[in-house]
Protein backbone atom coordinates (compact mmCIF):
# COMPACT_ATOMS: atom_id res chain seq x y z
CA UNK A 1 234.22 187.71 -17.37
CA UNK A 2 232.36 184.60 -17.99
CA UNK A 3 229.07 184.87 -19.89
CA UNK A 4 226.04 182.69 -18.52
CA UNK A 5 222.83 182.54 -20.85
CA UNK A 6 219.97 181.45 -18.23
CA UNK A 7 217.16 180.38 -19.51
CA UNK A 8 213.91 179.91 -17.63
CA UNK A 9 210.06 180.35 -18.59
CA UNK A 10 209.79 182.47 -15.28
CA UNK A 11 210.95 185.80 -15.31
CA UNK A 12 211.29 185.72 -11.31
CA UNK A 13 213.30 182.79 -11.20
CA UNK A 14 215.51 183.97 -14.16
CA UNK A 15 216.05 186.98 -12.63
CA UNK A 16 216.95 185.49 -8.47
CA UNK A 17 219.63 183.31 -10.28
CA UNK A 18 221.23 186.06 -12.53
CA UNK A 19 221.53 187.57 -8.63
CA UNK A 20 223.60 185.19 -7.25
CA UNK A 21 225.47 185.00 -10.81
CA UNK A 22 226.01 188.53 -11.32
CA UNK A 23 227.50 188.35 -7.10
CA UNK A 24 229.91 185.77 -8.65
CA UNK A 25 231.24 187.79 -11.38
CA UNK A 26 229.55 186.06 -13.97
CA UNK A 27 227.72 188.75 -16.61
CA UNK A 28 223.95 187.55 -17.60
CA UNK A 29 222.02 187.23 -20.20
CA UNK A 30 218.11 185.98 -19.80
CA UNK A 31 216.11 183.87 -22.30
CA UNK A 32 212.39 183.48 -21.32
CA UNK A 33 211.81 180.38 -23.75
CA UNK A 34 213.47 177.92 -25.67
CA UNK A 35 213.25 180.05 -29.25
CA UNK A 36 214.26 183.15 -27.39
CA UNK A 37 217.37 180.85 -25.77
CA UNK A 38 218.51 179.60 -29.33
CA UNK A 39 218.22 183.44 -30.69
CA UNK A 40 219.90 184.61 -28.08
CA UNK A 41 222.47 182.28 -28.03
CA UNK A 42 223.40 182.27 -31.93
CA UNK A 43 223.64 186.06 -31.24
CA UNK A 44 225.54 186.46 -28.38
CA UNK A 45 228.00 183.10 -28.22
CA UNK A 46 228.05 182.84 -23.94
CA UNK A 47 230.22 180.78 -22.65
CA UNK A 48 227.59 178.45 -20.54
CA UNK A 49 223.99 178.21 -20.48
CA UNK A 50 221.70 177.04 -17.74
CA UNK A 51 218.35 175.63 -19.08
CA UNK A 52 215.57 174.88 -17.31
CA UNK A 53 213.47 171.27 -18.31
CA UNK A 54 210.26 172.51 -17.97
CA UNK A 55 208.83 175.58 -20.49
CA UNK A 56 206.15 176.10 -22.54
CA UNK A 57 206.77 175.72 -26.48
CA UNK A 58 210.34 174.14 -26.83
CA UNK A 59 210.57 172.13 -23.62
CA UNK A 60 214.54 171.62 -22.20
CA UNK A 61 215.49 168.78 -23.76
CA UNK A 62 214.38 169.89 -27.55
CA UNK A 63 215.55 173.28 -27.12
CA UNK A 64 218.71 171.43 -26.22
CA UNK A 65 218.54 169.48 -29.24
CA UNK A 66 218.43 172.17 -31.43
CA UNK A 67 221.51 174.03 -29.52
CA UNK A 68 223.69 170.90 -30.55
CA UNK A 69 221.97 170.71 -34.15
CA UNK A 70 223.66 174.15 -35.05
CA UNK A 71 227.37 175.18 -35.85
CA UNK A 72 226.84 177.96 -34.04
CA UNK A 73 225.44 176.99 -30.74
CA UNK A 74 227.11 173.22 -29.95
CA UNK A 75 230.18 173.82 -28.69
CA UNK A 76 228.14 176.03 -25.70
CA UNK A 77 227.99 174.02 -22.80
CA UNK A 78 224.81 173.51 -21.32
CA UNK A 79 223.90 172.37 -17.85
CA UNK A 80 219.96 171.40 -17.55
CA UNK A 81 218.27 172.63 -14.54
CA UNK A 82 214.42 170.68 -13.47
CA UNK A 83 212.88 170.03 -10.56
CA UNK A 84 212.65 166.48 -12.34
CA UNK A 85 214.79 164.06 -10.97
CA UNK A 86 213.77 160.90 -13.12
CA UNK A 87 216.38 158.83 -14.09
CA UNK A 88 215.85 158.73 -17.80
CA UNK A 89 215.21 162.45 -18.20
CA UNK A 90 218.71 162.89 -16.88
CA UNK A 91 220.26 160.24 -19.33
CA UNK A 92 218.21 161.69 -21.76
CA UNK A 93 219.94 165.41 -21.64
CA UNK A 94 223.47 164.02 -20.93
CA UNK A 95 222.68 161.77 -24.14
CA UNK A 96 221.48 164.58 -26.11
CA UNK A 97 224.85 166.80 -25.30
CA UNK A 98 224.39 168.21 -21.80
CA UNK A 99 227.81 169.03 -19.99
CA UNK A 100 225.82 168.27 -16.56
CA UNK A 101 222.50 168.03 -14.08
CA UNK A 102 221.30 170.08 -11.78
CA UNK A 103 217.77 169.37 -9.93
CA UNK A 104 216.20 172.26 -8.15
CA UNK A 105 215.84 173.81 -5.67
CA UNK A 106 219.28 175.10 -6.77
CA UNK A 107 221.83 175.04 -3.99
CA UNK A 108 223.94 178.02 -5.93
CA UNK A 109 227.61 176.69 -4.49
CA UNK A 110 227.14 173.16 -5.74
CA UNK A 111 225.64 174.66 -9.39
CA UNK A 112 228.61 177.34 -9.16
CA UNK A 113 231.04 174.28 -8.99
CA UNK A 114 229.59 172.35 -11.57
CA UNK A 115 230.05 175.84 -13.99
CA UNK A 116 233.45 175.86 -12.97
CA UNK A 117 233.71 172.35 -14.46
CA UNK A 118 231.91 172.81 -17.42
CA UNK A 119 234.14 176.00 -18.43
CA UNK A 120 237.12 174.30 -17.33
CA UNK A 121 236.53 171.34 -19.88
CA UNK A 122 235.39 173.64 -22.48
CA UNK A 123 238.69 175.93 -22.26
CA UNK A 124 240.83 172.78 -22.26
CA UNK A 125 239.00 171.47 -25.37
CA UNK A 126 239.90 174.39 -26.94
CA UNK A 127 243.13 174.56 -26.01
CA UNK A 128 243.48 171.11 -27.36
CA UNK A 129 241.69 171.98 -30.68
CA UNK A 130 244.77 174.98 -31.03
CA UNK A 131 247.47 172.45 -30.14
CA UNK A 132 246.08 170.05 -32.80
CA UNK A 133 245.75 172.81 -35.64
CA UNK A 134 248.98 173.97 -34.59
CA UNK A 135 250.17 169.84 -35.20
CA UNK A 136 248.54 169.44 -38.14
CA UNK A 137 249.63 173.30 -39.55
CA UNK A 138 253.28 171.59 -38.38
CA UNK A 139 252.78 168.37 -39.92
CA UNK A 140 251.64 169.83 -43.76
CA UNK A 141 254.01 172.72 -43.86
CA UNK A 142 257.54 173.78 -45.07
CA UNK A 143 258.84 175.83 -42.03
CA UNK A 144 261.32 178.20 -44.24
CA UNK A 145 258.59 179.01 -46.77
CA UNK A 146 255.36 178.12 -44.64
CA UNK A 147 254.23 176.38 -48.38
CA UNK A 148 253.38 172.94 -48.08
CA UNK A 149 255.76 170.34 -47.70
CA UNK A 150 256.76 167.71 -49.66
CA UNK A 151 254.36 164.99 -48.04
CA UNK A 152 251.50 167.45 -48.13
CA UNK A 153 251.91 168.41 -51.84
CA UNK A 154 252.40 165.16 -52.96
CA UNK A 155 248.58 164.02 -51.22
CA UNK A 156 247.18 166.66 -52.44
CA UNK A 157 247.70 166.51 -55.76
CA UNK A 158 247.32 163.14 -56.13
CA UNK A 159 243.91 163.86 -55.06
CA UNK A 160 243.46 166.29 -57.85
CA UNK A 161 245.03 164.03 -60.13
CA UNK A 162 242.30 161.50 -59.54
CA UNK A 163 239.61 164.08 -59.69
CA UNK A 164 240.79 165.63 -62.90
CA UNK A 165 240.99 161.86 -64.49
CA UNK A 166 237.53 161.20 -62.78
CA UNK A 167 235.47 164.16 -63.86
CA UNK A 168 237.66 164.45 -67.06
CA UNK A 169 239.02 168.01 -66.17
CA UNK A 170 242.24 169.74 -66.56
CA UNK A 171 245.04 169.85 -64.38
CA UNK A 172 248.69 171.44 -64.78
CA UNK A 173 251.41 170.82 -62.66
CA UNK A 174 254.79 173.02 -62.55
CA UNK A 175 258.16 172.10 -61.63
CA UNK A 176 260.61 174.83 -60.60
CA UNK A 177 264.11 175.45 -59.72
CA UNK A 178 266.14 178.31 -58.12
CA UNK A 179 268.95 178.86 -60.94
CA UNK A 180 272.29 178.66 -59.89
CA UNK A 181 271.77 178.18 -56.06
CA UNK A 182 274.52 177.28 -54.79
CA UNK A 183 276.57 180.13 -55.96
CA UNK A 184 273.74 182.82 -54.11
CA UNK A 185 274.74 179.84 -50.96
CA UNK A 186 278.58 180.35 -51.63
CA UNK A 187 278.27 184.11 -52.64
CA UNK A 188 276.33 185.41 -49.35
CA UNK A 189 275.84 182.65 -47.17
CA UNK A 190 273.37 179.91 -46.42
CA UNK A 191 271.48 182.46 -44.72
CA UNK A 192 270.71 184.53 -47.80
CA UNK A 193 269.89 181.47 -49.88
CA UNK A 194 267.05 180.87 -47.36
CA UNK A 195 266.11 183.94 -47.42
CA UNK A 196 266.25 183.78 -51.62
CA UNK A 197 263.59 180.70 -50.83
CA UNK A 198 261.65 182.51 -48.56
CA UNK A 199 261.61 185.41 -51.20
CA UNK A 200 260.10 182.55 -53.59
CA UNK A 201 257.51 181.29 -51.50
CA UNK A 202 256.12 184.76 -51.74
CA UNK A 203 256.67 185.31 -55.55
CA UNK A 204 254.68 182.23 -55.86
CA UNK A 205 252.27 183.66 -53.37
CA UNK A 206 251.39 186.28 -55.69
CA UNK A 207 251.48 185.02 -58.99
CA UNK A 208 249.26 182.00 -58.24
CA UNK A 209 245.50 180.95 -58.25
CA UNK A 210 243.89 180.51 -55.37
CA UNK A 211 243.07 176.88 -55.95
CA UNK A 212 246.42 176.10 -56.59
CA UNK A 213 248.82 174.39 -54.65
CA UNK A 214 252.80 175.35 -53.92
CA UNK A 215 255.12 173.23 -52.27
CA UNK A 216 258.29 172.55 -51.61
CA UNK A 217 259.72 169.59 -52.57
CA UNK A 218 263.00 169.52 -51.52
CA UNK A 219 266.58 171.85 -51.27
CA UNK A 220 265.47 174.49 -53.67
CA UNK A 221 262.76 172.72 -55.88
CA UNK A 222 259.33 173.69 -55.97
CA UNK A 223 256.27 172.43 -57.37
CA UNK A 224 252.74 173.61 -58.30
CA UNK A 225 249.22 171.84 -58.84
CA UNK A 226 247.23 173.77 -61.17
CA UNK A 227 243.48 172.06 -60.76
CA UNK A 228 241.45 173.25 -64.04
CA UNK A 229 244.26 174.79 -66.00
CA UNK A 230 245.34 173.96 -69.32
CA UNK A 231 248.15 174.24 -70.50
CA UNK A 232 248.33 177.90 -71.69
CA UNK A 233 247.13 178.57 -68.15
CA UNK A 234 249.04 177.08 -66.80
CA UNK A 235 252.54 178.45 -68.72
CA UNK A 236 250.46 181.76 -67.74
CA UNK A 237 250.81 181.39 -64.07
CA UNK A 238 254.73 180.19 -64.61
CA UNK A 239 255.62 183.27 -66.96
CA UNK A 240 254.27 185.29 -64.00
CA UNK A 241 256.05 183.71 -61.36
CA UNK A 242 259.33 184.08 -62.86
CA UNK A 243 258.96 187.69 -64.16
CA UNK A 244 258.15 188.46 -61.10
CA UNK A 245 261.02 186.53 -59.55
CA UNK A 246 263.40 187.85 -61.77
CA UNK A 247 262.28 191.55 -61.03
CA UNK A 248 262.42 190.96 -56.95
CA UNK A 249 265.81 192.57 -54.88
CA UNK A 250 266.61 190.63 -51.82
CA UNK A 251 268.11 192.98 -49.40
CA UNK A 252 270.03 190.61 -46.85
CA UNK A 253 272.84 192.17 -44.36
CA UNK A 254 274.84 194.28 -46.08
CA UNK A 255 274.27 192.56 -49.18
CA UNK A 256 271.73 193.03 -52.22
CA UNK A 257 271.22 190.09 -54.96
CA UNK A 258 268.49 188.99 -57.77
CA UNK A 259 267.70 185.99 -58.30
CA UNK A 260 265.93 183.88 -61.37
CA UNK A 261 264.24 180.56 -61.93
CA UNK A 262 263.72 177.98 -64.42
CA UNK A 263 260.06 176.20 -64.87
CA UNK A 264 258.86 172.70 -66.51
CA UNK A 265 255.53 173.07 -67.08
CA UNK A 266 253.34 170.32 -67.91
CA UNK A 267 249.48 169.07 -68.47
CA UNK A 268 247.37 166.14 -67.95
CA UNK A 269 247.05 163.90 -70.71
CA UNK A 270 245.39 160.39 -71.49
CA UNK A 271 248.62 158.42 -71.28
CA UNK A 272 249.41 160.01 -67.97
CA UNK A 273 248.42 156.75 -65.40
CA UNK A 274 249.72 158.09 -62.56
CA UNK A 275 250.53 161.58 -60.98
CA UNK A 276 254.41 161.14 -61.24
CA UNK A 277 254.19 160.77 -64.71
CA UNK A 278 253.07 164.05 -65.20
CA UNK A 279 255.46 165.26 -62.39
CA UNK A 280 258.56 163.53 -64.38
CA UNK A 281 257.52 165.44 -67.31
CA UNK A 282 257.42 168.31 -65.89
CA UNK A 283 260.72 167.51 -63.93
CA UNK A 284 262.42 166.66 -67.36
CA UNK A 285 260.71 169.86 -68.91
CA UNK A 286 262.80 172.36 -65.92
CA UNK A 287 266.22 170.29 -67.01
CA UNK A 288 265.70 171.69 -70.52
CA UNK A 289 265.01 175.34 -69.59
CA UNK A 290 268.08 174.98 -67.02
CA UNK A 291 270.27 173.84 -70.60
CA UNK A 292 268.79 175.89 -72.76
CA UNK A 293 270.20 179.38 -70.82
CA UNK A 294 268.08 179.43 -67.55
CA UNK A 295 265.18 182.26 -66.42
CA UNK A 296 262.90 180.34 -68.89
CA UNK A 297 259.63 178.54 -68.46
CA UNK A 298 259.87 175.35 -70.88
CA UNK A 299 256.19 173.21 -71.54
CA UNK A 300 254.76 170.31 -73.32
């Protein structure tokens, strides 16, 4: 059910509407002044409130104010109830955030309607604010490994490239391949290689900071953004990803397989002008472990 905070300096009147409220399947709360209606409502989250204009201490309109001035409270609809009917008081609490007007004496099937509005407008805005996280969550992630995809990393860190080079801090970026991929694809099926990948995304999982950033890149190379970590940190957070990598079983069908990977790992230096330089390092860095025998993390 529905929870309606109403909020009225007289007790009486509080109490006649929560009647007609409670008959409608609504559950109440009351709040006999402004303070006690911003309390309340930080406290208890309703779904709508009904505030009066008139009180003594906070009047409507600044208790109002203050509901859309905190995190907490201004996504609550609010419809203003006052026996006021002045033009610019009512422009005044729309302006200030008010989902809608209603002058007293309160005809209850005309203010029941205009609650039906406000909560169907605040249950499609957050249905839309789902459907754009879900967009968004779609639009910055892998969908095998749920790490970030390549567009995503790639913005990222060239935001932490330019923060490192602006606040002269250290930053560590890691290139990694799955070794000998195509034979786990050829071996067991494409199937098991995604699950291999899959398997990845969560050695990375564990083995990383959690300021740093994983993505995939593309087929079955990876990347991480180390923000603040030298170089020895940096091979630190490799040498753990691919012990741990090495040391995983992936159980797939009827079918059991390891797997291992080869890193480049890289740092920020003063000749680096751009973020791909560092990333071609680092890319040139995984070529050499994958020549010099594979399972191997390989830095400069």
């Amino acid at each position: 059910m529905p929870t309606v905070l109403v909020v009225d300096d007289s007790e009486d009147n509080a109490k006649l509407l929560a009647y007609d409220l409670n008959d409608d399947g609504f559950d109440v709360l009351i709040a006999l002044s402004g303070d006690e209606c911003i309390t309340t409502a930080a406290n208890k989250r309703p779904d709508l409130i009904l505030l009066d204009m008139r009180m003594p201490g906070l009047n409507g309109l600044e208790t109002l104010e203050k509901l859309q001035g905190f995190a907490e409270t201004s996504d609550i609809p609010v419809i203003i109830i006052s026996a006021s009917s002045a033009d610019d008081t009512i422009v005044t609490a729309l302006d200030l955030g008010a989902s809608d007007y209603v002058s007293k004496p309160v005809v209850y099937p005309i203010l029941a309607a205009r609650m039906r509005t406000a909560l169907r407008v605040k249950q499609a805005t957050r249905e839309l604010e789902v459907a754009n996280l879900e967009l968004r969550r779609l639009a910055t992630t892998d969908p095998l490994t749920r790490l970030s995809n390549r567009r995503h990393f790639f913005a990222m860190a060239h935001a932490e490239f330019s923060k490192a080079h602006r606040h002269q801090r250290p930053l560590s970026i890691i290139m990694m391949d799955v070794d000998e991929f195509k034979q786990i694809n050829d071996t067991y099926g494409h199937a098991a290689g995604d699950r291999a990948l899959d398997v990845l995304a969560d050695c990375c999982r564990e083995a990383v900071r959690e300021s740093d950033l994983v993505g995939r890149i593309g087929g079955e190379e990876f990347a991480i953004c180390c923000p603040d970590a030298d170089l020895n940190g940096a091979c630190a957070i490799a040498e753990r990803i691919r012990v741990t990598c090495e040391h995983r079983v992936i159980r797939y069908s009827k079918h059991q397989f390891n797997f291992t990977v080869s890193l480049g790992v890289t740092s920020l230096t003063d000749e680096d002008a751009v973020f791909e330089d560092m990333l071609n390092r680092a890319d040139q860095l995984l070529y050499e472990a994958k020549n010099k025998g594979r399972n191997r993390a390989i830095a400069c």
